[in-house]
Protein backbone atom coordinates (compact mmCIF):
# COMPACT_ATOMS: atom_id res chain seq x y z
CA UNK A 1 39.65 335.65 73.86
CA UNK A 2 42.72 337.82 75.22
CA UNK A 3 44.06 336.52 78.70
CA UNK A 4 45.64 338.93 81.06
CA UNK A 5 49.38 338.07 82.15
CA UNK A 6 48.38 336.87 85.09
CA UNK A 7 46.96 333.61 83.83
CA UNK A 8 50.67 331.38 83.45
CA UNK A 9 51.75 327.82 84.25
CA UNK A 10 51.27 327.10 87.74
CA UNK A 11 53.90 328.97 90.18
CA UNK A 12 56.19 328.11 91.66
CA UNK A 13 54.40 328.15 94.68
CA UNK A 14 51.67 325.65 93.27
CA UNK A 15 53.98 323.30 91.78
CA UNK A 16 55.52 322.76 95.70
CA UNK A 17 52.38 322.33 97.61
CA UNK A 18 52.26 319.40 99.74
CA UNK A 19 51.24 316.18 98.30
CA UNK A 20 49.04 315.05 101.40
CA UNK A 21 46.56 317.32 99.26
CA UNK A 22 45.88 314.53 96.62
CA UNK A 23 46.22 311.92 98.77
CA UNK A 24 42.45 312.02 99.46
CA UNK A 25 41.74 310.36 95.91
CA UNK A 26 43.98 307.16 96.49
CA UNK A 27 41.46 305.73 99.02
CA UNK A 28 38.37 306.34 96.61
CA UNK A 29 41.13 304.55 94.07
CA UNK A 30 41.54 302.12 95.92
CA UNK A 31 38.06 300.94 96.87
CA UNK A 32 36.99 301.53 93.31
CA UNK A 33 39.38 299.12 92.75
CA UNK A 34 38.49 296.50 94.91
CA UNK A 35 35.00 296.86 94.21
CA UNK A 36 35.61 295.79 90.55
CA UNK A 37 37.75 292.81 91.40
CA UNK A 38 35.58 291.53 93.80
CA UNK A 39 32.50 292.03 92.02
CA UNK A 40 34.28 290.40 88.47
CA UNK A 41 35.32 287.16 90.71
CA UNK A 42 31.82 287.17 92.34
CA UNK A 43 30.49 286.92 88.67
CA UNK A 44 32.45 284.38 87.95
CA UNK A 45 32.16 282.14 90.86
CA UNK A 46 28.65 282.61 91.59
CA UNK A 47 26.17 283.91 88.66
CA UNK A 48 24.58 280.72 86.82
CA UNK A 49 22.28 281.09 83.87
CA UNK A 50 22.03 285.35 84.56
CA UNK A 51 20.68 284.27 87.78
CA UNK A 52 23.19 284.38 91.26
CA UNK A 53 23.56 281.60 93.57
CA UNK A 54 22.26 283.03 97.03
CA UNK A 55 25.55 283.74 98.27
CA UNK A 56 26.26 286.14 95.64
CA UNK A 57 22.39 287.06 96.09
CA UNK A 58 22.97 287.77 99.78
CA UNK A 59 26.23 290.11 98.86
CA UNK A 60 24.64 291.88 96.53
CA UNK A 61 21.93 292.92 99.18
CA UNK A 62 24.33 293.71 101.52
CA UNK A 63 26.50 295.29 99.06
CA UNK A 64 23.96 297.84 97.57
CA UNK A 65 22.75 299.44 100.53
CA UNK A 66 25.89 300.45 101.78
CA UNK A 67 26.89 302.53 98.67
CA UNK A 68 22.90 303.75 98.38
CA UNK A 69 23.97 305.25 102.16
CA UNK A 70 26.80 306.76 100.44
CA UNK A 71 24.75 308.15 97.46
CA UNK A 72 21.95 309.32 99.83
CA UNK A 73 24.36 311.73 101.47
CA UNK A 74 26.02 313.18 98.40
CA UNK A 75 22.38 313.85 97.19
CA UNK A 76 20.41 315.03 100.01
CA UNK A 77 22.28 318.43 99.70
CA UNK A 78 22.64 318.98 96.53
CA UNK A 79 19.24 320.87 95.76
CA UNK A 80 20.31 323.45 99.07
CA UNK A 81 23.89 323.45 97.66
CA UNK A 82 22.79 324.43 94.45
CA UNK A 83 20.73 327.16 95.57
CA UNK A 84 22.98 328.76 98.34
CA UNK A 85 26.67 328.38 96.56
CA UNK A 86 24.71 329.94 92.76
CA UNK A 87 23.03 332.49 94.51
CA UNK A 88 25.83 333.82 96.55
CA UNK A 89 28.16 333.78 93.43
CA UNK A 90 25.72 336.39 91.42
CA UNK A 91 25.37 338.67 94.63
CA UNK A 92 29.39 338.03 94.48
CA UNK A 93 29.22 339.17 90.89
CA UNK A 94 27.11 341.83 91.95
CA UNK A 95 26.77 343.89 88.07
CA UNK A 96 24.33 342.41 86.02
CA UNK A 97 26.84 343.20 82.94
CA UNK A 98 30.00 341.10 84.79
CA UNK A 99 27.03 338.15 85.43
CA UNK A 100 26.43 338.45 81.32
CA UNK A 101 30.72 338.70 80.77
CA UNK A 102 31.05 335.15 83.09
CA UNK A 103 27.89 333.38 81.40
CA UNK A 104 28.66 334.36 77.52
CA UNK A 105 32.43 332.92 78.42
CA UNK A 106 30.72 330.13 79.82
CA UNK A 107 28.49 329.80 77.00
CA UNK A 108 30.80 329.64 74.66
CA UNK A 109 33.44 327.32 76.26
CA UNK A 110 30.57 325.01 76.71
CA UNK A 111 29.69 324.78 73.29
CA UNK A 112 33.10 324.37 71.77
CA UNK A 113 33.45 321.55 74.30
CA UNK A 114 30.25 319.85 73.86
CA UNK A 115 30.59 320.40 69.39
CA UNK A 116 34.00 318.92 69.46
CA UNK A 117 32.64 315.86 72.02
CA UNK A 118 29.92 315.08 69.79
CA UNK A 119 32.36 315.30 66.31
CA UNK A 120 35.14 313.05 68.55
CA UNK A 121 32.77 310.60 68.71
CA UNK A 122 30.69 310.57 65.43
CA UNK A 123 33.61 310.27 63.54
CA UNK A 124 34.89 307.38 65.76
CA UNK A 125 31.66 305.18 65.35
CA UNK A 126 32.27 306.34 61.22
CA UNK A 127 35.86 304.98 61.17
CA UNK A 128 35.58 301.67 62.92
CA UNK A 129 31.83 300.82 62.70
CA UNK A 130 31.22 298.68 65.78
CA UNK A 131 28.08 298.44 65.05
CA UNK A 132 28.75 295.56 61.94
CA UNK A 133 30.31 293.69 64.33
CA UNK A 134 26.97 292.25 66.79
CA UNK A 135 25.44 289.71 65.07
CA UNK A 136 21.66 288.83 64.74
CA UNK A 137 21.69 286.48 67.76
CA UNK A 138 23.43 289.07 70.16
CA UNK A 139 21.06 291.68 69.08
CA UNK A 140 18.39 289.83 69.30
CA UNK A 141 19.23 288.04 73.13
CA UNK A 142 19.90 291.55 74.10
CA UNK A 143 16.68 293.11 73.04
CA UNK A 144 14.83 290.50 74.90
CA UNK A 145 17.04 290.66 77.73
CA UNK A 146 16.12 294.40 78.41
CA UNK A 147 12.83 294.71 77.12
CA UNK A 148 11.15 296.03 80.08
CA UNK A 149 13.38 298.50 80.82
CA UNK A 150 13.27 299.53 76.95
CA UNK A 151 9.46 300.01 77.19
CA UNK A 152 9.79 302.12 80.58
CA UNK A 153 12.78 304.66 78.69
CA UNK A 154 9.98 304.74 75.90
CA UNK A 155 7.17 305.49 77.75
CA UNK A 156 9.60 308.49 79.75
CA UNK A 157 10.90 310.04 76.20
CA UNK A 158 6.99 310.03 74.58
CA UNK A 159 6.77 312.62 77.45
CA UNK A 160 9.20 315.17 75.82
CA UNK A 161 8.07 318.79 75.73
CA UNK A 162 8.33 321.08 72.97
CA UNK A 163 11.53 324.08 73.05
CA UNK A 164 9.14 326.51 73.45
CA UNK A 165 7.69 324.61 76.64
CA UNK A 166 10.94 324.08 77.87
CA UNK A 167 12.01 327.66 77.73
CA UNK A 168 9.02 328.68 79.68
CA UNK A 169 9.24 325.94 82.17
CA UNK A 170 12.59 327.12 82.86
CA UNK A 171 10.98 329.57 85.12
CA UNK A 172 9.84 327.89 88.49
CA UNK A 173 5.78 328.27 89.02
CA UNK A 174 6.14 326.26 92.10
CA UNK A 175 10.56 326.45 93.51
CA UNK A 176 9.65 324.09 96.45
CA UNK A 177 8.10 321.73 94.09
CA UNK A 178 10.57 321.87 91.45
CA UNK A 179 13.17 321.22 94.14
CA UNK A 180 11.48 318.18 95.86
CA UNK A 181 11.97 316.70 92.00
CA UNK A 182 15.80 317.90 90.77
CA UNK A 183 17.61 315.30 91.92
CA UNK A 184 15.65 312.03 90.89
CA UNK A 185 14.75 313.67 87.69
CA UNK A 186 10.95 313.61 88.86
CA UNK A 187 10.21 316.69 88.55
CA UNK A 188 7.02 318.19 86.17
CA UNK A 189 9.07 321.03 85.05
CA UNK A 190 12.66 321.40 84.10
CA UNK A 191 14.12 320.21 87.83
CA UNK A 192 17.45 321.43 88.39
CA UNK A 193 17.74 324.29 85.85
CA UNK A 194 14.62 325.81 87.29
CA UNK A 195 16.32 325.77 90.37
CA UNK A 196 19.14 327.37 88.97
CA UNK A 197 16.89 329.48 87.42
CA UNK A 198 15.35 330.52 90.54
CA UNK A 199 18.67 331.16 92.49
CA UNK A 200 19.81 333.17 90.13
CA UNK A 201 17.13 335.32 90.09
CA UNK A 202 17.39 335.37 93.76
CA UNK A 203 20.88 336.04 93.29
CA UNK A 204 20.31 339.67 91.32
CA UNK A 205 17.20 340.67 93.57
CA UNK A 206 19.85 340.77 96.89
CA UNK A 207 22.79 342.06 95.26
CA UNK A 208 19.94 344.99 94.15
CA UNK A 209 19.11 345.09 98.05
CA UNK A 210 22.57 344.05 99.34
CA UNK A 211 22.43 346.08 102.71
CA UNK A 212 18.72 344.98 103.18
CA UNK A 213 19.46 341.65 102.86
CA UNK A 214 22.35 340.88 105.06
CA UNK A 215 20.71 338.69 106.98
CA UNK A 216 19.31 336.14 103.98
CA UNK A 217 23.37 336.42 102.72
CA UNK A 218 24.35 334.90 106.01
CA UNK A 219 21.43 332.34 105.96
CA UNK A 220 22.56 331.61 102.64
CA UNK A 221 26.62 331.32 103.85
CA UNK A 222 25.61 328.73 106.36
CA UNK A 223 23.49 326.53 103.93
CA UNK A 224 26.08 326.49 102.16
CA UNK A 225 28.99 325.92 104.68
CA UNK A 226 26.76 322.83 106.12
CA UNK A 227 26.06 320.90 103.10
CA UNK A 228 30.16 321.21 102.62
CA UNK A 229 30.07 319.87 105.67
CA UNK A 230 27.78 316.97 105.16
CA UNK A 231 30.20 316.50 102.30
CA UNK A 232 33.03 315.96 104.22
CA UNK A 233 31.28 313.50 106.41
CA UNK A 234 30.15 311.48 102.97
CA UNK A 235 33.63 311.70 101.69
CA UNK A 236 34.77 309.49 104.70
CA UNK A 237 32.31 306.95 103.37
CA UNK A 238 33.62 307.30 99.70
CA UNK A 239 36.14 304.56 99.59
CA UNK A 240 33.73 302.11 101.21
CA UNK A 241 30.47 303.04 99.34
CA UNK A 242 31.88 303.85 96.06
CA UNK A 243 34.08 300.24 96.54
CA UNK A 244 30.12 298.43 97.17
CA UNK A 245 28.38 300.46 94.44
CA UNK A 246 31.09 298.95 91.84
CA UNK A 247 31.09 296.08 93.46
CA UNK A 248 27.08 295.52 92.76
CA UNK A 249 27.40 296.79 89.39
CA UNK A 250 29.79 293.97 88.15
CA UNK A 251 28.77 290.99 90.19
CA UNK A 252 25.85 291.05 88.44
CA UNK A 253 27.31 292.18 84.63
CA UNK A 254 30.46 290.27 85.01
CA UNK A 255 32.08 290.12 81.54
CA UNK A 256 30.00 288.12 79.81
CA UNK A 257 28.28 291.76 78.98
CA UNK A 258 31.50 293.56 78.44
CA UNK A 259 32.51 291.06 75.53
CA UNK A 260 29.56 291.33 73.67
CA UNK A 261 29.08 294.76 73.35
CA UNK A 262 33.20 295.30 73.29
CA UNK A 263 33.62 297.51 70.19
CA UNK A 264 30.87 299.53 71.17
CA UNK A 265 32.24 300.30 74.48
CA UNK A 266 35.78 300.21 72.87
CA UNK A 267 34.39 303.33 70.65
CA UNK A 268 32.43 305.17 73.71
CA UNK A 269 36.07 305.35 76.10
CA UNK A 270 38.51 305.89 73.61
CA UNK A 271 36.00 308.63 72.46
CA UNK A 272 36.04 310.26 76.17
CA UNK A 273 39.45 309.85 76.66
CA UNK A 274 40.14 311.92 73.41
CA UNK A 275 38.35 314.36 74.50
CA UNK A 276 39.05 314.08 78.45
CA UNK A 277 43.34 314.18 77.74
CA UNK A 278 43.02 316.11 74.58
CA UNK A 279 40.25 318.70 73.72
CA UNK A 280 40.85 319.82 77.77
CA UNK A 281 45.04 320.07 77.45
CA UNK A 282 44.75 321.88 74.29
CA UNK A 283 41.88 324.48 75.90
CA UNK A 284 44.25 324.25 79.17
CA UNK A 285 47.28 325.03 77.57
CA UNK A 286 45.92 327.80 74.79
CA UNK A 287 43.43 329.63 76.78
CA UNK A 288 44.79 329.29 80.99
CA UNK A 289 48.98 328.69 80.03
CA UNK A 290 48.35 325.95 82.56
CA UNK A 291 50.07 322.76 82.84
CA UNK A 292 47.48 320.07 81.94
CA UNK A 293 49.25 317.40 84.17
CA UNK A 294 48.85 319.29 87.34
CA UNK A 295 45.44 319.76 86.26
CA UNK A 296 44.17 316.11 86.43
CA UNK A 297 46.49 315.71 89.30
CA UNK A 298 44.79 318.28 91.13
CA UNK A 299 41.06 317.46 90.21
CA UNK A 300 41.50 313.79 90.87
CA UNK A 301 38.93 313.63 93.72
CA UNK A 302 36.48 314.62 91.78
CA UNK A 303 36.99 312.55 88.92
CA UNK A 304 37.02 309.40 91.12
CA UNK A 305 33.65 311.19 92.74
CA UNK A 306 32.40 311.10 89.77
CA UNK A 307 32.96 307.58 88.66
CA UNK A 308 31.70 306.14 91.63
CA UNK A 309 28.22 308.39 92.01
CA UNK A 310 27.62 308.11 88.35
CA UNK A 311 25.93 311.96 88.90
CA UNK A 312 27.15 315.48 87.96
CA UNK A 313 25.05 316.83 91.19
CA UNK A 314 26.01 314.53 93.36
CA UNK A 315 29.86 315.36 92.28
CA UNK A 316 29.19 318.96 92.60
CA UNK A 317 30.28 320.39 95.94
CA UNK A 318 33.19 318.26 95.50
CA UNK A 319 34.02 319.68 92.66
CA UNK A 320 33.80 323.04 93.74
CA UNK A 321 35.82 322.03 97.12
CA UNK A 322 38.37 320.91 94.65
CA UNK A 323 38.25 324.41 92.43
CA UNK A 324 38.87 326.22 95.61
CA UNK A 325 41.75 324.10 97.05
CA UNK A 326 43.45 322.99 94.87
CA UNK A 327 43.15 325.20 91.49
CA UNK A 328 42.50 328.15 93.86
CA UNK A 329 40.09 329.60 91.13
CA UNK A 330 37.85 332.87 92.63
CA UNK A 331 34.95 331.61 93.94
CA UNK A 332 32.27 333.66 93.12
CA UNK A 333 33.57 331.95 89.27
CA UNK A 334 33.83 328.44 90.97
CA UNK A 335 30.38 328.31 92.29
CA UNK A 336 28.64 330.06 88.78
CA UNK A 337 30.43 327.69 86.28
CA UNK A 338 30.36 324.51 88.24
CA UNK A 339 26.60 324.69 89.73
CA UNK A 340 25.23 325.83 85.72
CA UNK A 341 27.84 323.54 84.52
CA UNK A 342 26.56 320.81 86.15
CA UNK A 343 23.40 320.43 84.15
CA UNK A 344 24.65 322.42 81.27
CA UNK A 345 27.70 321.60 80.42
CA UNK A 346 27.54 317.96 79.91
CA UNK A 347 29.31 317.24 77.03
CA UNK A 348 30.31 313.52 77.78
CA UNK A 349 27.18 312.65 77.78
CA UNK A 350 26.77 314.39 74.24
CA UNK A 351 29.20 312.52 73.05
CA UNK A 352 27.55 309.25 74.43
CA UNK A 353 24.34 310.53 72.88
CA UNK A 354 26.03 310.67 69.17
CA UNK A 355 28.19 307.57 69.57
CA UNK A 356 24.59 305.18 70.68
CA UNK A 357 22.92 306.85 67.74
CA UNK A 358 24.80 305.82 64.84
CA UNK A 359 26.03 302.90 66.48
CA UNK A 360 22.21 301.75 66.83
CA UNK A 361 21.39 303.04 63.43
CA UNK A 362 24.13 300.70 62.18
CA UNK A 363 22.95 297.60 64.13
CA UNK A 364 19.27 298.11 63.10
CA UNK A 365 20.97 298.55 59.03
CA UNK A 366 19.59 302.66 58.94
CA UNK A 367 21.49 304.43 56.74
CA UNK A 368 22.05 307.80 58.29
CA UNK A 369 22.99 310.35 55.36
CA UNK A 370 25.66 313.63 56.17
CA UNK A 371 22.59 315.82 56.27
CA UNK A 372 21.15 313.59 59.06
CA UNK A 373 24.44 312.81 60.83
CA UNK A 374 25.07 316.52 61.18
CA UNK A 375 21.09 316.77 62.69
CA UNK A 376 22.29 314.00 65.22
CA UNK A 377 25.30 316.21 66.04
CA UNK A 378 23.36 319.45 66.47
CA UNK A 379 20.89 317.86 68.71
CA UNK A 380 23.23 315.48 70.96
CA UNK A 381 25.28 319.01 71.50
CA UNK A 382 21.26 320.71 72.47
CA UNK A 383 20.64 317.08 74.46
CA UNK A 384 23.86 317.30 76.38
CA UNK A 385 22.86 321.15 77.55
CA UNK A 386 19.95 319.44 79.65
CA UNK A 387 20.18 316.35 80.32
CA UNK A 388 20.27 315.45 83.87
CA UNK A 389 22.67 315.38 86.01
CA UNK A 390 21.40 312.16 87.54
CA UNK A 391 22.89 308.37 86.34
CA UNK A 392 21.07 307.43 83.42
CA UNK A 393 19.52 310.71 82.79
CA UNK A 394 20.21 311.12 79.20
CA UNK A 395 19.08 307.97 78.05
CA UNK A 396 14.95 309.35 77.44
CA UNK A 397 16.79 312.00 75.56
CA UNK A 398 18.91 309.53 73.15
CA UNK A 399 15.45 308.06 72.38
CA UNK A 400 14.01 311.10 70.88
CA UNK A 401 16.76 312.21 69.00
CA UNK A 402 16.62 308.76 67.74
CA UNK A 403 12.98 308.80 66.38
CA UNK A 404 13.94 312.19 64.97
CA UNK A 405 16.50 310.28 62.34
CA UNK A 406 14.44 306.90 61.75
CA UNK A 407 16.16 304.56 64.00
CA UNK A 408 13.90 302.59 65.98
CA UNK A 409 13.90 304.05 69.95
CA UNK A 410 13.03 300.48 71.25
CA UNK A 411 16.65 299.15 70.15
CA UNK A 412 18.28 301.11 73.00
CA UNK A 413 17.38 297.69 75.06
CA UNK A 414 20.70 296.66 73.06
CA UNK A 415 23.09 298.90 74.88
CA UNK A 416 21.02 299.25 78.50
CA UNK A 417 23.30 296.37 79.73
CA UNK A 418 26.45 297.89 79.66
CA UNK A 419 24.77 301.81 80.27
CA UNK A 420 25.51 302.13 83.42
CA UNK A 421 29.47 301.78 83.58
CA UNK A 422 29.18 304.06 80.75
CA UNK A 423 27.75 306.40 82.37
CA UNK A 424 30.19 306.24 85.12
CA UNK A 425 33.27 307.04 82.36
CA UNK A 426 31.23 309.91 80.81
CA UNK A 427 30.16 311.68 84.17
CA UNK A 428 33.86 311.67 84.55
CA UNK A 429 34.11 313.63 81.32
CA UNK A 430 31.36 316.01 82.14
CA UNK A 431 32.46 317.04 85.81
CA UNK A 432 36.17 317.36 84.56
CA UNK A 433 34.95 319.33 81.48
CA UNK A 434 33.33 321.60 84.37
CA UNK A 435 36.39 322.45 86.13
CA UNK A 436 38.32 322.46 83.06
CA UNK A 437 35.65 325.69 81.64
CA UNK A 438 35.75 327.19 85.22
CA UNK A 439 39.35 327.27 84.99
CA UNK A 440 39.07 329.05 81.75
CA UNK A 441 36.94 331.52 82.43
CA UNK A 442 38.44 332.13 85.70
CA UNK A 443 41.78 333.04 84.27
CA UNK A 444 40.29 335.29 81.88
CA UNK A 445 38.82 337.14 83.80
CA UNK A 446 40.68 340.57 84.65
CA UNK A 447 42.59 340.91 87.17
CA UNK A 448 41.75 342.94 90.26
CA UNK A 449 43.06 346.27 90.76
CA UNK A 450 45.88 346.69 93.11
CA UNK A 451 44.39 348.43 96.15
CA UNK A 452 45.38 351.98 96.68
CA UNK A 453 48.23 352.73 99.21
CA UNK A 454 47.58 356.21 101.09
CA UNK A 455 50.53 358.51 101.36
């Protein structure tokens, strides 16, 4: 892939920016931060037995709805987000054979990412084997600890379609319907990417009727401009809500979770951190000549977004507030990679996906050949491409793939305690690995002509 010469280290321009620009992550730090203190000492003090004492009880309560409030308005837009900002990129794009240039790039950034993900962490769980370590009593406390939530995942994956039936539903019957169920993963067909599906279609049939359709372009532009608002507004809550959604999660893990699962957790961050500080430098340095520290320092706020909501979607229009000021990427690229990278470029969670396979398969004593190893890569990578972008949305996924190599689904109840700040590290991955392909693509893309100065 040849970059033009515009695509260099950041200018000297960029590099003097003010600071005040980042300083909108240190609050979301900081309650993120506080949330986890509080919530470890509330564990401590106040959990007896796996059960609270009703003044942790009565924190908890009070605790959760606040960061639900928070979650509820990053959510609420995301479906009319989705629609507006993906839409207006392809009438942006306008040619259908510039759409195809943008989504092969895409394509194939997203693959390289999600391949090397998965082979980070395979080869991780292979080298240090944390699964040898739990012994027969943990395994077994923590099977019957999440049992019911074990048989609920089960019943969820037994519902998997076929690739041919997920191709097809790919293709809205009903939109409205298919919107109503995106964002809680409820949906009957394929949720968000037949939304995306459907504004993309959307997307070619104005830029076809451009001057007829002026109108639907501006209804569109305000959609869009409103749910950044509504944003905005839930940002202001962010420090606050994401501080109480942390704060919930621990108070009722506490460590006592953390230690016994340890080196399997161990594996699963230093796995995403490989790939978070070093597949994205290398691509950042080889393919945008950018400077990978600026990077992170610029897309902080939507890393700590996406650590707090847990959700790709719900992460999305800050993301893409991010790509435009602070990376200053074109948006009609922005809005295509980040809204299809959102659902399909997940390749944090693929790496989850491999690293809870063989780790399972080694608790459970399956022996997982190379031949079948490599069939848990291929399909973690294919897993990763649409899973959604919801918290917890892979794990129905992890269970097929699993009954696809002979290790019993049901043993997921092992890892369920400890999922969900997992899945808080890996969205971080996957909405970071989003900005890191839009920035990619976006510098690879030609550079406009100079306009033409009459005599």
């Amino acid at each position: 892939m040849v970059l033009p010469a515009k695509a260099q280290f950041m200018s000297d321009e960029a590099s003097s920016r003010p600071s005040h620009k980042h300083q909108s992550a240190l609050p979301i730090l900081l309650g993120l931060l506080a949330g986890l203190v509080l919530g470890l000492i509330a564990n401590a003090l106040g959990m007896r037995d796996g059960r609270p004492d009703r003044w942790l009880a009565v924190a908890i309560s009070v605790a959760q709805p606040v960061g639900k409030v928070f979650l509820r308005l990053m959510f609420m837009v995301v479906v009319p987000f989705v629609f507006a900002a993906l839409s207006l990129a392809v009438v942006e794009i306008g040619e259908p054979r510039r759409l195809g240039r943008l989504g092969l790039k895409t394509l194939v950034l997203t693959g390289v990412f999600s391949a090397t993900a998965v082979l980070i962490g395979v080869t991780l769980v292979n080298v240090f084997q944390p699964g040898h370590v739990l012994s027969e009593q943990q395994r077994t406390q923590l099977a019957a600890r999440y049992e019911a939530d074990s048989a609920r995942l089960a019943a969820h994956a037994k519902q998997a379609k076929s690739l041919a039936d997920t191709l097809v539903d790919m293709l809205p019957e009903n939109p409205l319907q298919e919107m109503v169920g995106a964002v809680d993963g409820s949906s009957k067909g394929n949720g968000m990417l037949a939304v995306m599906c459907f504004a993309l279609c959307a997307g070619l049939a104005i830029a076809a009727r451009r001057e007829e359709c002026q109108t639907l372009v501006a209804w569109l532009q305000g959609v869009q401009t409103a749910a950044m608002v509504i944003i905005g507004f839930a940002l202001k809550l962010a420090p606050v809500g994401a501080g109480c959604l942390v704060f919930a999660i621990t108070a009722q893990l506490g460590m006592d979770i953390l230690r016994t699962l340890f080196w399997f957790a161990a594996t699963v961050i230093a796995g995403l951190l490989l790939q978070l500080f070093g597949t994205y430098s290398a691509m950042l340095v080889s393919l945008s000549r950018r400077s990978p520290w600026r990077f992170y320092r610029d897309v902080s706020p939507a890393m700590l977004t996406a650590f707090a909501t847990s959700s790709s979607n719900a992460t999305l229009p800050t993301a893409i507030r991010v790509a435009d000021d602070e990376l200053k990427l074109p948006q009609h690229v922005s809005r295509f990679v980040l809204t299809v990278g959102a659902t399909g470029n997940q390749n944090g969670t693929a790496l989850y996906e491999g690293v809870v396979i063989l780790f399972l398969a080694q608790v459970m004593g399956v022996e997982l050949n190379f031949g079948q190893q490599l069939q848990v890569v291929l399909m973690s990578v294919l897993a990763g491409i649409g899973t959604a972008g919801i918290p917890g949305g892979s794990l129905p996924l992890v269970m097929v793939v699993m009954r696809s190599v002979g290790v019993p689904p049901e043993s997921i109840a092992i890892i369920l305690g400890i999922d969900r700040l997992l899945d808080m590290c890996r969205t971080v991955v996957n909405v970071t690995g989003d900005l890191a392909v839009a920035t990619c693509v976006a510098d690879a893309e030609p550079a406009p002509a100079p306009p033409v100065e009459s005599a």
